[in-house]
Protein backbone atom coordinates (compact mmCIF):
# COMPACT_ATOMS: atom_id res chain seq x y z
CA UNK A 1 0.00 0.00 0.00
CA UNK A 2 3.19 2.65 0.47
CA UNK A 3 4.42 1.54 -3.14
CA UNK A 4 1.24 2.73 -4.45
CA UNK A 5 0.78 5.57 -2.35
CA UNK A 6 4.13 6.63 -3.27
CA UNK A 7 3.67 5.73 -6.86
CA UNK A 8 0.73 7.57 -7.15
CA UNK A 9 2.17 11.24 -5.66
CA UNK A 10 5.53 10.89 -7.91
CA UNK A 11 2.76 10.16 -10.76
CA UNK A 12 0.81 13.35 -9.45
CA UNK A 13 3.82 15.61 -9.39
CA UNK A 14 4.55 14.12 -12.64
CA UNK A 15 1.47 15.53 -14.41
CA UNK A 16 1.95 18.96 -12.28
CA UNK A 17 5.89 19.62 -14.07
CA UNK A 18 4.07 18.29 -17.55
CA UNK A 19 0.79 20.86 -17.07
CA UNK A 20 3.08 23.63 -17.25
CA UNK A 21 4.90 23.42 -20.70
CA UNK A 22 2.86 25.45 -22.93
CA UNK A 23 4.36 23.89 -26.11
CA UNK A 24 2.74 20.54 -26.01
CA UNK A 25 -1.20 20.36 -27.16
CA UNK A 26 -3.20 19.40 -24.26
CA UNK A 27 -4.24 16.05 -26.07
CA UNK A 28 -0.54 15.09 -26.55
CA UNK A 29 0.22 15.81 -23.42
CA UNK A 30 -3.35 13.77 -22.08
CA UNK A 31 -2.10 11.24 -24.28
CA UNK A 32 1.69 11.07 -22.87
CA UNK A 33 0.04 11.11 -19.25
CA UNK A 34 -2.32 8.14 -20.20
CA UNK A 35 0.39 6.04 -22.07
CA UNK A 36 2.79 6.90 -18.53
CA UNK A 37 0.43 5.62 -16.21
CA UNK A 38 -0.61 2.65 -17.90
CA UNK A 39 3.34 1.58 -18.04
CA UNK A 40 3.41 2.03 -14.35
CA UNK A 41 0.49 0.37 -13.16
CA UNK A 42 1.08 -2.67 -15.52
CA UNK A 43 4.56 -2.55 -14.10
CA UNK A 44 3.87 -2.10 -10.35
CA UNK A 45 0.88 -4.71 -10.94
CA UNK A 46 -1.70 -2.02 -9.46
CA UNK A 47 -5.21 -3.08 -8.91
CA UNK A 48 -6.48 0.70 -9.66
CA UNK A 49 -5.81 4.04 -9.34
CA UNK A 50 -8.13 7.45 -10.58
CA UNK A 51 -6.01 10.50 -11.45
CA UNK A 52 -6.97 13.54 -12.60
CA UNK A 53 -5.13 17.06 -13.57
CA UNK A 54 -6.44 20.64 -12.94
CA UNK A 55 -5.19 23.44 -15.26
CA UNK A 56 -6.15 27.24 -14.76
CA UNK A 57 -9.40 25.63 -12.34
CA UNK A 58 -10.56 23.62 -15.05
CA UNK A 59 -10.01 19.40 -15.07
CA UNK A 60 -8.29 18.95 -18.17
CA UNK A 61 -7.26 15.29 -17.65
CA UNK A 62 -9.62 12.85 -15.65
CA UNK A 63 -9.38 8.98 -16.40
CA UNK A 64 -10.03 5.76 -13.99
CA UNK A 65 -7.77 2.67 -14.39
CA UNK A 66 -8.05 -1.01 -13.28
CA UNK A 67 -10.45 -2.66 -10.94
CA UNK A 68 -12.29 -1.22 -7.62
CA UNK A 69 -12.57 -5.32 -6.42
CA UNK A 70 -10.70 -7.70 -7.78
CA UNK A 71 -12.97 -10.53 -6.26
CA UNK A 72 -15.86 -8.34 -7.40
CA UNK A 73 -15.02 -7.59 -10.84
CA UNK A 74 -15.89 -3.85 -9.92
CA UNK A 75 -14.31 -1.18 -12.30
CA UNK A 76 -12.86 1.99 -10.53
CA UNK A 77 -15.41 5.19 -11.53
CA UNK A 78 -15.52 8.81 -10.30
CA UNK A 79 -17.55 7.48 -6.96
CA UNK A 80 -14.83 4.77 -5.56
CA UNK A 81 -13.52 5.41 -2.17
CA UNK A 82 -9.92 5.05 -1.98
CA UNK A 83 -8.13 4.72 1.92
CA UNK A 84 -5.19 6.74 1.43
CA UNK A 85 -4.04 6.54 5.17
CA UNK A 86 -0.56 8.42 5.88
CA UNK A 87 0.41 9.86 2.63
CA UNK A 88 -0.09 13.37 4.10
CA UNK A 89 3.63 12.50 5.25
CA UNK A 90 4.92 12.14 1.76
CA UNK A 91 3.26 14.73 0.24
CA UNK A 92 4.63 17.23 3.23
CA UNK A 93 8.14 16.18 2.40
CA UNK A 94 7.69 16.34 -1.31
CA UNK A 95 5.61 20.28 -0.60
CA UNK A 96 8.54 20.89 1.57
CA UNK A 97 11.52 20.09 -0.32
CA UNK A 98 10.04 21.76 -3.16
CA UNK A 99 9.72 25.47 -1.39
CA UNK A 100 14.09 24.48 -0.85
CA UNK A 101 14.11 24.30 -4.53
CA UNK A 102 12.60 27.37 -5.27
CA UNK A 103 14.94 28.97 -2.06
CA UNK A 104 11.37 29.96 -0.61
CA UNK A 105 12.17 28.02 2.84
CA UNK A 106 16.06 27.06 3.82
């Protein structure tokens, strides 16, 4: 459950560092993003995961992947509950370290 976790913030700051080069068309870039995660999940042998990118307030990527229940044969959809327990740690590191980069915190 941490690999995922994990796996699933890199793939989220991923998509934030790709949202921001102007001189890709957002379908190319949607279709980059798509190609990406599928690699990762097939690789990582992840049930299911639902990502989704947000550009000037506006969702400009949304797509579910894999199953909800595996013994249930349930596909993952914009109303599956996911238990994301203590990834607020990772994603404070990653917030953190980030504000270094930019030499807004030393």
């Amino acid at each position: 459950m941490k690999k995922s976790a994990l796996i699933i913030t890199f793939l989220s700051l991923t998509i934030s560092c790709f949202s921001q080069k102007s001189n890709r068309s957002e379908t190319e870039l949607t279709q980059k993003i798509d190609n990406y995660i599928k690699e990762i999940i097939e690789i990582n042998e992840i049930p299911g995961t639902a990502l989704a990118a947000i550009k000037d307030g506006k969702v400009i990527f949304e797509k579910y992947y894999g199953k909800s229940s595996l013994a249930e044969n349930l596909n993952i959809s914009e109303n599956s509950v996911f238990r994301l327990y203590s990834t607020t740690k990772i994603m404070t590191t990653v917030s953190v370290f980030q504000l270094i980069e930019r030499n807004q915190l030393s």
